[in-house]
PDB file of N, CA and C in Angstrom:
ATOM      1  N   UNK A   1     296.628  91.010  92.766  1.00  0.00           N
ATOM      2  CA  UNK A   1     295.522  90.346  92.128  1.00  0.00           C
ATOM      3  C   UNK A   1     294.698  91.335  91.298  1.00  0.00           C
ATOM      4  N   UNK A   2     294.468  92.661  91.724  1.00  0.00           N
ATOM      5  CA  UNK A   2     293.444  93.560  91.158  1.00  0.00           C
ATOM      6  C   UNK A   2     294.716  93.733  89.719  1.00  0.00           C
ATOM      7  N   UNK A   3     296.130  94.099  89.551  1.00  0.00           N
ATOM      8  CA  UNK A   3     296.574  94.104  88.388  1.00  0.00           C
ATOM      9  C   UNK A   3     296.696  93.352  87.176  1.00  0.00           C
ATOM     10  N   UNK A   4     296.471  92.052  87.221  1.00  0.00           N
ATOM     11  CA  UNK A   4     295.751  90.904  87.040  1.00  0.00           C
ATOM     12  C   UNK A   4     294.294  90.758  86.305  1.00  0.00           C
ATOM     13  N   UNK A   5     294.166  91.396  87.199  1.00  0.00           N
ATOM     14  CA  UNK A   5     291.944  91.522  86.484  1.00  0.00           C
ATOM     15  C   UNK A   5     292.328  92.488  85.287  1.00  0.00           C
ATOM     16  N   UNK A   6     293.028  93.700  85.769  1.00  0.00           N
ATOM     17  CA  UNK A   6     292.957  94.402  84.804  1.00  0.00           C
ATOM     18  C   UNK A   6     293.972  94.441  83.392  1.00  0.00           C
ATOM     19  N   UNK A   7     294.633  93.572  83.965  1.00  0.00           N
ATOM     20  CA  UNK A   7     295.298  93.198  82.441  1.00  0.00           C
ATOM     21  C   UNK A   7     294.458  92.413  81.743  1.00  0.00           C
ATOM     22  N   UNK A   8     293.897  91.436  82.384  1.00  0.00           N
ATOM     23  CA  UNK A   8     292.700  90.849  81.015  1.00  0.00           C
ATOM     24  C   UNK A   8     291.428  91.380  80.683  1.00  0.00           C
ATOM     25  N   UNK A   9     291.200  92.613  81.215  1.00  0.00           N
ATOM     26  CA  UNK A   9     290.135  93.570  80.931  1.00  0.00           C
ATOM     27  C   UNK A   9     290.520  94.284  80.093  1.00  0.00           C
ATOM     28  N   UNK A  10     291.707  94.680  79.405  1.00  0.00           N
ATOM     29  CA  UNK A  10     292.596  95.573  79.408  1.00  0.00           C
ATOM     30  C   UNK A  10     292.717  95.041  77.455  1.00  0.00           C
ATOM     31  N   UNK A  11     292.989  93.885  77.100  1.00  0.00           N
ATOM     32  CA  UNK A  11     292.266  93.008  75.975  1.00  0.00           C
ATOM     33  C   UNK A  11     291.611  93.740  75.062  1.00  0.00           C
ATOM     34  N   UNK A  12     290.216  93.700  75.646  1.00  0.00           N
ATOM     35  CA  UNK A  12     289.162  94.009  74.271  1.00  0.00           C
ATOM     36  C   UNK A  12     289.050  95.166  74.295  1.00  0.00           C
ATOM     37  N   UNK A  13     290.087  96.281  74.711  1.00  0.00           N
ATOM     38  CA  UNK A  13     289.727  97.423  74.725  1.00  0.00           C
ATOM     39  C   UNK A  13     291.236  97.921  73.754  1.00  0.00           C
ATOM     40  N   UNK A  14     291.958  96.795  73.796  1.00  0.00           N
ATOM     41  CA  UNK A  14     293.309  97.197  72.600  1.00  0.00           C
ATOM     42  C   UNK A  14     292.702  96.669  71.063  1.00  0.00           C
ATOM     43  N   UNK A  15     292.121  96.182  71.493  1.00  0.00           N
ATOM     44  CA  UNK A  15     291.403  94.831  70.118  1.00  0.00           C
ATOM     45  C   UNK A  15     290.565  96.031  69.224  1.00  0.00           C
ATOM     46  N   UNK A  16     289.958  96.930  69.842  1.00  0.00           N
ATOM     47  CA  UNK A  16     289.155  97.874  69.749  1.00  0.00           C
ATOM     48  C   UNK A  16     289.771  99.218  68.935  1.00  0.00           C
ATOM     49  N   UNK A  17     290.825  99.175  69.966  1.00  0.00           N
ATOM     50  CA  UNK A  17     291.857  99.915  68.939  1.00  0.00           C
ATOM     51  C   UNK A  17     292.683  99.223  67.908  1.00  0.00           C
ATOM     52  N   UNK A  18     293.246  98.381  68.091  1.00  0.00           N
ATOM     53  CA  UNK A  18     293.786  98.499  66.804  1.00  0.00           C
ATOM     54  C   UNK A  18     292.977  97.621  65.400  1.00  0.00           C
ATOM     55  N   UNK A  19     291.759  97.555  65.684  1.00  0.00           N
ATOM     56  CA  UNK A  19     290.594  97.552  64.537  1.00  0.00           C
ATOM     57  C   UNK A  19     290.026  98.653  63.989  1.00  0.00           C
ATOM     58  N   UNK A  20     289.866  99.825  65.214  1.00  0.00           N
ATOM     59  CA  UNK A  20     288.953 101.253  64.815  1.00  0.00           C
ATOM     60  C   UNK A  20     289.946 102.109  64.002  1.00  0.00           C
ATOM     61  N   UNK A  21     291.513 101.912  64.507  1.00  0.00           N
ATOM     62  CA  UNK A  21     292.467 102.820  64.486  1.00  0.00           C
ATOM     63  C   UNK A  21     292.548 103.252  62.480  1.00  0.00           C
ATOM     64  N   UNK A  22     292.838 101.961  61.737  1.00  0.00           N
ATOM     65  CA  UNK A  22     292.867 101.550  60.335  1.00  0.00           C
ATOM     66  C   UNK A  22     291.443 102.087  59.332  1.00  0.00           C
ATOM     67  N   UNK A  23     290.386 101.187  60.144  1.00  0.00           N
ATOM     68  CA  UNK A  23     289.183 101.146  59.790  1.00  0.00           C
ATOM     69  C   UNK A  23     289.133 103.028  59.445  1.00  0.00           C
ATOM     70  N   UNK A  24     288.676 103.788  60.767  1.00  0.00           N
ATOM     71  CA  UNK A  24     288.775 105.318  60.817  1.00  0.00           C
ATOM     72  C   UNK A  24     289.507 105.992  59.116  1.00  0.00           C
ATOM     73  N   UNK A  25     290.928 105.741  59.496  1.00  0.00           N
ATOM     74  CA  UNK A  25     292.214 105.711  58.704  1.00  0.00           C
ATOM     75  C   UNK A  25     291.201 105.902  57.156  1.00  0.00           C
ATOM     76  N   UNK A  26     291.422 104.729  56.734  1.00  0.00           N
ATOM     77  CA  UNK A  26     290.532 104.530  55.645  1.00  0.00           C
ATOM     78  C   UNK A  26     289.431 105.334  55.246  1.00  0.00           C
ATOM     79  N   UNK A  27     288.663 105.033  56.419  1.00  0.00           N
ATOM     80  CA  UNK A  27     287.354 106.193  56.226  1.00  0.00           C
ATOM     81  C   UNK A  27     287.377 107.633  56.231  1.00  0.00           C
ATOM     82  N   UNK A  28     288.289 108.111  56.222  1.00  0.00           N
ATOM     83  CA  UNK A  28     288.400 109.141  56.436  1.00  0.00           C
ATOM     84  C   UNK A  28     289.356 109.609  55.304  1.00  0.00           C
ATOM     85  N   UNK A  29     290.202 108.891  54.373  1.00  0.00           N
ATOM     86  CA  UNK A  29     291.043 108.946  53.282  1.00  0.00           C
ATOM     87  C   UNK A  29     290.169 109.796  52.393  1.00  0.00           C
ATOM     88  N   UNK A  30     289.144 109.496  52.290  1.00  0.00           N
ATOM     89  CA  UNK A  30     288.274 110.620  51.002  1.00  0.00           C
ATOM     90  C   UNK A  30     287.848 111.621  51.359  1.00  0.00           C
ATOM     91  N   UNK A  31     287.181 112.257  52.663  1.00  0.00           N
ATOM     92  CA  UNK A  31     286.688 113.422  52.647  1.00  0.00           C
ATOM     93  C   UNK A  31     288.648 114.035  53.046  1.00  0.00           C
ATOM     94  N   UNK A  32     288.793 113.915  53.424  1.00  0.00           N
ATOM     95  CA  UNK A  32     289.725 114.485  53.727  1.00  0.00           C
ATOM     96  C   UNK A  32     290.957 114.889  52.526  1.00  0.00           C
ATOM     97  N   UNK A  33     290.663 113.874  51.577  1.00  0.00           N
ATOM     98  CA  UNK A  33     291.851 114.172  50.374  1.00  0.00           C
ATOM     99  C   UNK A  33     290.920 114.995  49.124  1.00  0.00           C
ATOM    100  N   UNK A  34     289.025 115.243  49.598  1.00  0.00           N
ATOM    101  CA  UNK A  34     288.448 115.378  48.805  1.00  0.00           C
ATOM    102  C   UNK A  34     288.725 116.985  49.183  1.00  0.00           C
ATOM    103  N   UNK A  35     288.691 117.423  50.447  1.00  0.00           N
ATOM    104  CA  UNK A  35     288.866 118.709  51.345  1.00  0.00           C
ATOM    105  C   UNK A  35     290.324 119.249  50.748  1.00  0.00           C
ATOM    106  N   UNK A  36     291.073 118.713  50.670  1.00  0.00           N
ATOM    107  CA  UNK A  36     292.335 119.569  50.465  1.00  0.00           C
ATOM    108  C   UNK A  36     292.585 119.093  48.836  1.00  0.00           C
ATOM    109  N   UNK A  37     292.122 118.949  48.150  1.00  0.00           N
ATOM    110  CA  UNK A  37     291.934 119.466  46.500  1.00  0.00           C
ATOM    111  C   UNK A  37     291.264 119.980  46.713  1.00  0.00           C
ATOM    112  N   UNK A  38     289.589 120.323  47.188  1.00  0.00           N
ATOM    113  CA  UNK A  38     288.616 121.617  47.082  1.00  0.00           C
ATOM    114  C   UNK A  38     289.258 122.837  47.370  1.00  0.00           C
ATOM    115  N   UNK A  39     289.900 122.702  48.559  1.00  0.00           N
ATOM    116  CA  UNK A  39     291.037 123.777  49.366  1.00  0.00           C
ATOM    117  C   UNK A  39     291.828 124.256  48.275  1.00  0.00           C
ATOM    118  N   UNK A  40     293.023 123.730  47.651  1.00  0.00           N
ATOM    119  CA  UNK A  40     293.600 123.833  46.856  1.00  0.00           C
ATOM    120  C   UNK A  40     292.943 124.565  45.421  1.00  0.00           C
ATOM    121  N   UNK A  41     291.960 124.067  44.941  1.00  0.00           N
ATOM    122  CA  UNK A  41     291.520 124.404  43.970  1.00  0.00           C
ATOM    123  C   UNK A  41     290.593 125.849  44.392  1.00  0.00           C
ATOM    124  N   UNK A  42     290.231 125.950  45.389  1.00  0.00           N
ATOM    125  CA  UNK A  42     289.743 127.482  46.132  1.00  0.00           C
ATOM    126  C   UNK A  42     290.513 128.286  46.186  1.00  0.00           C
ATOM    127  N   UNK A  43     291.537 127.871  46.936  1.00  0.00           N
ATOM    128  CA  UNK A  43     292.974 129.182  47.248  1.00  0.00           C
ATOM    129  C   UNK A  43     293.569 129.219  46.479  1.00  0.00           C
ATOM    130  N   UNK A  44     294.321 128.207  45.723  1.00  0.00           N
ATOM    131  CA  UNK A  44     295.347 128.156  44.815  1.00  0.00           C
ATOM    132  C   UNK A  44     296.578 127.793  45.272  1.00  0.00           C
ATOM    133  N   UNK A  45     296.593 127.923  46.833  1.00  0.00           N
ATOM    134  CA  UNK A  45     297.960 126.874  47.532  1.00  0.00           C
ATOM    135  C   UNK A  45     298.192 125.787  47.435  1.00  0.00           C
ATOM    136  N   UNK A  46     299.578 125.651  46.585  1.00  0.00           N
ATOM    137  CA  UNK A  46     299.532 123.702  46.760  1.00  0.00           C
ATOM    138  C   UNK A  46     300.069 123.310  48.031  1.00  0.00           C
ATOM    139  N   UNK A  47     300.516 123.805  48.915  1.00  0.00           N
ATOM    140  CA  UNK A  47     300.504 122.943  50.361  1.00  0.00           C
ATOM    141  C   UNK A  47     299.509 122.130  50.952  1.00  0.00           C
ATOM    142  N   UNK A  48     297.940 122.111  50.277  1.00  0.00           N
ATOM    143  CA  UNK A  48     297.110 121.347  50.547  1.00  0.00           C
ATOM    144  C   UNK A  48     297.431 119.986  50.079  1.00  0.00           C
ATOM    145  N   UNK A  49     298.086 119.729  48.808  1.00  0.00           N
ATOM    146  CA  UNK A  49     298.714 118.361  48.357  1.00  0.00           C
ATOM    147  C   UNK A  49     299.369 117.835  49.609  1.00  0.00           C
ATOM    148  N   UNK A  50     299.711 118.638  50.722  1.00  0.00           N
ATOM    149  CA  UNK A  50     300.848 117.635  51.252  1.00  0.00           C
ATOM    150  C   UNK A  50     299.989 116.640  52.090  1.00  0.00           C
ATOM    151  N   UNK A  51     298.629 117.035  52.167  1.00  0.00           N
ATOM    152  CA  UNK A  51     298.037 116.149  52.856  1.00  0.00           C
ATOM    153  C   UNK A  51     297.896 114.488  51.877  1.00  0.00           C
ATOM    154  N   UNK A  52     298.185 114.266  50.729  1.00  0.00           N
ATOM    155  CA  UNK A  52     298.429 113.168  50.207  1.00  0.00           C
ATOM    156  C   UNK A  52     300.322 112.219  51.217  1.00  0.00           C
ATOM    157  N   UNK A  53     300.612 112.510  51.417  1.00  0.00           N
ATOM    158  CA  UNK A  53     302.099 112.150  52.782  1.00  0.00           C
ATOM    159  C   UNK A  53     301.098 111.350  53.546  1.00  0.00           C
ATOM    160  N   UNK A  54     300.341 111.905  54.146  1.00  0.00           N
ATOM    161  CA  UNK A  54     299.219 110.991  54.793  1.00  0.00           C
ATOM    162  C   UNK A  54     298.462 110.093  54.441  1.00  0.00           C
ATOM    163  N   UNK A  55     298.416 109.979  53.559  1.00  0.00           N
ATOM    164  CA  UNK A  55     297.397 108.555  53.129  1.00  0.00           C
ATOM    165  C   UNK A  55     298.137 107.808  51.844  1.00  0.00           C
ATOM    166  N   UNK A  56     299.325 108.276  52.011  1.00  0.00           N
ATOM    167  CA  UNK A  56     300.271 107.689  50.568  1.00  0.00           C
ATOM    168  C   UNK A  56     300.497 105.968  50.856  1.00  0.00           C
ATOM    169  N   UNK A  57     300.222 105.444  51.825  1.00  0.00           N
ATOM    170  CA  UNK A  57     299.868 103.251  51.756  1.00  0.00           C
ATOM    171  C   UNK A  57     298.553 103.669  51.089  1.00  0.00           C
ATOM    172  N   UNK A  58     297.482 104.322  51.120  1.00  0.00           N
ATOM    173  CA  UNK A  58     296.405 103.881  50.481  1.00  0.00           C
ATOM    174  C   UNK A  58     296.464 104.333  48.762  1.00  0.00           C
ATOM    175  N   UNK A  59     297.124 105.407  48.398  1.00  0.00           N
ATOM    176  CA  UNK A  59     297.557 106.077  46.915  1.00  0.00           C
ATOM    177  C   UNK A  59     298.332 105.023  46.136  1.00  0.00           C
ATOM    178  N   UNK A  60     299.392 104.357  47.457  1.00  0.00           N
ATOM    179  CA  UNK A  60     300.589 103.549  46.322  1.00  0.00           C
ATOM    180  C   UNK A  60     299.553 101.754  45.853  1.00  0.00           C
ATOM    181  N   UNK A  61     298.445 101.705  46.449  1.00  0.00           N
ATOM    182  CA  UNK A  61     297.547 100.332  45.967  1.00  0.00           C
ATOM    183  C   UNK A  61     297.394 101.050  44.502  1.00  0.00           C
ATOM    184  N   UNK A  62     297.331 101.778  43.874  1.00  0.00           N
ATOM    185  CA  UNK A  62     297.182 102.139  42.351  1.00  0.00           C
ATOM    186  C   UNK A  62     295.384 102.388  42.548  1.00  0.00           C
ATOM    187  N   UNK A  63     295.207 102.179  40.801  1.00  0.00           N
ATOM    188  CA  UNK A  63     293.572 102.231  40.271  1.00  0.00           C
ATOM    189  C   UNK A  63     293.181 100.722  40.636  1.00  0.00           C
ATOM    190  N   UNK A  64     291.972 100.695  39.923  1.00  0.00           N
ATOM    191  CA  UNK A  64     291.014  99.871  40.050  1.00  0.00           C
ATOM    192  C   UNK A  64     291.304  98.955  41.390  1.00  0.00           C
ATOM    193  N   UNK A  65     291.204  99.062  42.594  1.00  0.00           N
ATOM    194  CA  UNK A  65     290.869  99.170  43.922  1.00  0.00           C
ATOM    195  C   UNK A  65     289.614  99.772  44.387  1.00  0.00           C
ATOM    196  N   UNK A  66     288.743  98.855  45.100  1.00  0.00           N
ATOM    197  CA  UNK A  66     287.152  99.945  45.960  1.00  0.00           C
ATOM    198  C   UNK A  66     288.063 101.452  46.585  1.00  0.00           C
ATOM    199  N   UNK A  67     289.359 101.290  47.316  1.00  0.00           N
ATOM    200  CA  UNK A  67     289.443 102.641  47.946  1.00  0.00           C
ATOM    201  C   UNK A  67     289.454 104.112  46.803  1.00  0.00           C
ATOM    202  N   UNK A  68     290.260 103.137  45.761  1.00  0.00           N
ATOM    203  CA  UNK A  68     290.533 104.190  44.615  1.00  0.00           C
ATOM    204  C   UNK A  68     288.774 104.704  44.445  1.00  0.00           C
ATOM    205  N   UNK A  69     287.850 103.659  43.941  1.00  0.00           N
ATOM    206  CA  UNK A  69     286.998 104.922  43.829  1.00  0.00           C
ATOM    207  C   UNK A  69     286.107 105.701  45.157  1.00  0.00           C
ATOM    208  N   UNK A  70     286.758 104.927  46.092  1.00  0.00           N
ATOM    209  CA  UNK A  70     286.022 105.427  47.034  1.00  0.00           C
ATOM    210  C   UNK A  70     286.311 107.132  47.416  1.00  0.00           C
ATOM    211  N   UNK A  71     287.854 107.083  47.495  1.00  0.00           N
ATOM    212  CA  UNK A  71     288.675 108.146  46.761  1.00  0.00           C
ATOM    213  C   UNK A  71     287.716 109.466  45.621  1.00  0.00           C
ATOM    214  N   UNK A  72     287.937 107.912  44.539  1.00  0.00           N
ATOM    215  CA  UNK A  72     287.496 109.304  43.306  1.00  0.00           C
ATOM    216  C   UNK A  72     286.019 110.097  43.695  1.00  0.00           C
ATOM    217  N   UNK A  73     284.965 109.357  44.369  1.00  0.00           N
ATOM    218  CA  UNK A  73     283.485 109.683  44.810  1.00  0.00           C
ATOM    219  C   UNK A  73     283.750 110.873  45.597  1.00  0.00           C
ATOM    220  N   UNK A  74     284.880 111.016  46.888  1.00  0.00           N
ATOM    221  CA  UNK A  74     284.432 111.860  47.037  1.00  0.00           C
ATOM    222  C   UNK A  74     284.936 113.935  46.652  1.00  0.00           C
ATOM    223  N   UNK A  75     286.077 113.012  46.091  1.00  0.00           N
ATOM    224  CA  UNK A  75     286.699 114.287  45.492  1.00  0.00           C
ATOM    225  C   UNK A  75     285.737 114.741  44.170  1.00  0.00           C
ATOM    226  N   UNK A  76     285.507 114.001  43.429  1.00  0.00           N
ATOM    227  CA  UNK A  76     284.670 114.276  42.111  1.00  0.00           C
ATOM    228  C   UNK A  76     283.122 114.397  42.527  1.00  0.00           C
ATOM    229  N   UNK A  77     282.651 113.742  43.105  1.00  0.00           N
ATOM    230  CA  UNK A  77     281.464 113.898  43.294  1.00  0.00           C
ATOM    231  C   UNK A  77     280.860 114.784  44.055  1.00  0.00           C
ATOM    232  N   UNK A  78     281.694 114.216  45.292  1.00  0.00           N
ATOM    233  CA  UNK A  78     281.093 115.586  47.016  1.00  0.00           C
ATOM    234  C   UNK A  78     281.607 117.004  47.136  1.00  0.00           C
ATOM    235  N   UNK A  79     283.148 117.110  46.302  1.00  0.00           N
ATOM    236  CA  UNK A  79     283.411 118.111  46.412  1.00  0.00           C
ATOM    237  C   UNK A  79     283.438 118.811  45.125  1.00  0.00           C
ATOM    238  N   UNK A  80     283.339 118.029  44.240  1.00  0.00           N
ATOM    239  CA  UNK A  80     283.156 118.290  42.678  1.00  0.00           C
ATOM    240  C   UNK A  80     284.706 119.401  42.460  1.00  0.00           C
ATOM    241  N   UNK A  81     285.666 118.442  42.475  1.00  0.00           N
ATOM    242  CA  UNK A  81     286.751 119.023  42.125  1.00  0.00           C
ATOM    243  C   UNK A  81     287.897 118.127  41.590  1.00  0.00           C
ATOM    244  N   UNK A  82     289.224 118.256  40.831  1.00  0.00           N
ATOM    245  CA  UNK A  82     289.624 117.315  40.870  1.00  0.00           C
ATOM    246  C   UNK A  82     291.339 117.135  41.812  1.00  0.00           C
ATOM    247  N   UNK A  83     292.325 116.375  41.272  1.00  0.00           N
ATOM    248  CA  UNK A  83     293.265 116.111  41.978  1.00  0.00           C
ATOM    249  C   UNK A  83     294.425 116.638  41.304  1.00  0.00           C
ATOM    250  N   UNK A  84     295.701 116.731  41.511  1.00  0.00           N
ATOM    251  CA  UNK A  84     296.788 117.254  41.084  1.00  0.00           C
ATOM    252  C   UNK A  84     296.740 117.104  39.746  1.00  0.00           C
ATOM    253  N   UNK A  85     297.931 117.747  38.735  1.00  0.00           N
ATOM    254  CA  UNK A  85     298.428 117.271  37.683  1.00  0.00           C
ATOM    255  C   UNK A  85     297.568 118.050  36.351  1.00  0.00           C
TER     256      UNK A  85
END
């Protein structure tokens, strides 16, 4: 019976994850792609590009998308740098 309780307790705490898991994901797509072009453009290593492998579902939506500029804000703006190419 107690395994029981805790399988339906067990619920809003997956629900939790796999809402925060994406959400995070996302939020975290710009400082982080804004960090490794600053990186890149500091050192001069392009192994910092490879951190684009990681967020390449949010790169292949193209331009004019909110993430795209959410993207461009913080690479251009916060880190005042730009991106490959």
């Amino acid at each position: 019976m107690k395994e029981s309780h805790q399988h339906t307790t067990s619920w809003p705490k997956w629900m939790v994850v796999i809402l925060a898991v994406p959400f995070i994901y996302v939020l975290s797509s710009g400082p982080v792609i804004g960090l490794a072009f600053w990186l890149r453009e500091s050192t001069g290593w392009d192994g910092f590009y490879l951190v684009l492998w990681l967020y390449y579902p949010i790169i292949i939506l193209g331009h004019d998308n909110p993430l795209d500029y959410y993207i461009e804000w913080w690479v251009v703006d916060v880190f005042n740098t730009v991106g490959p190419g």
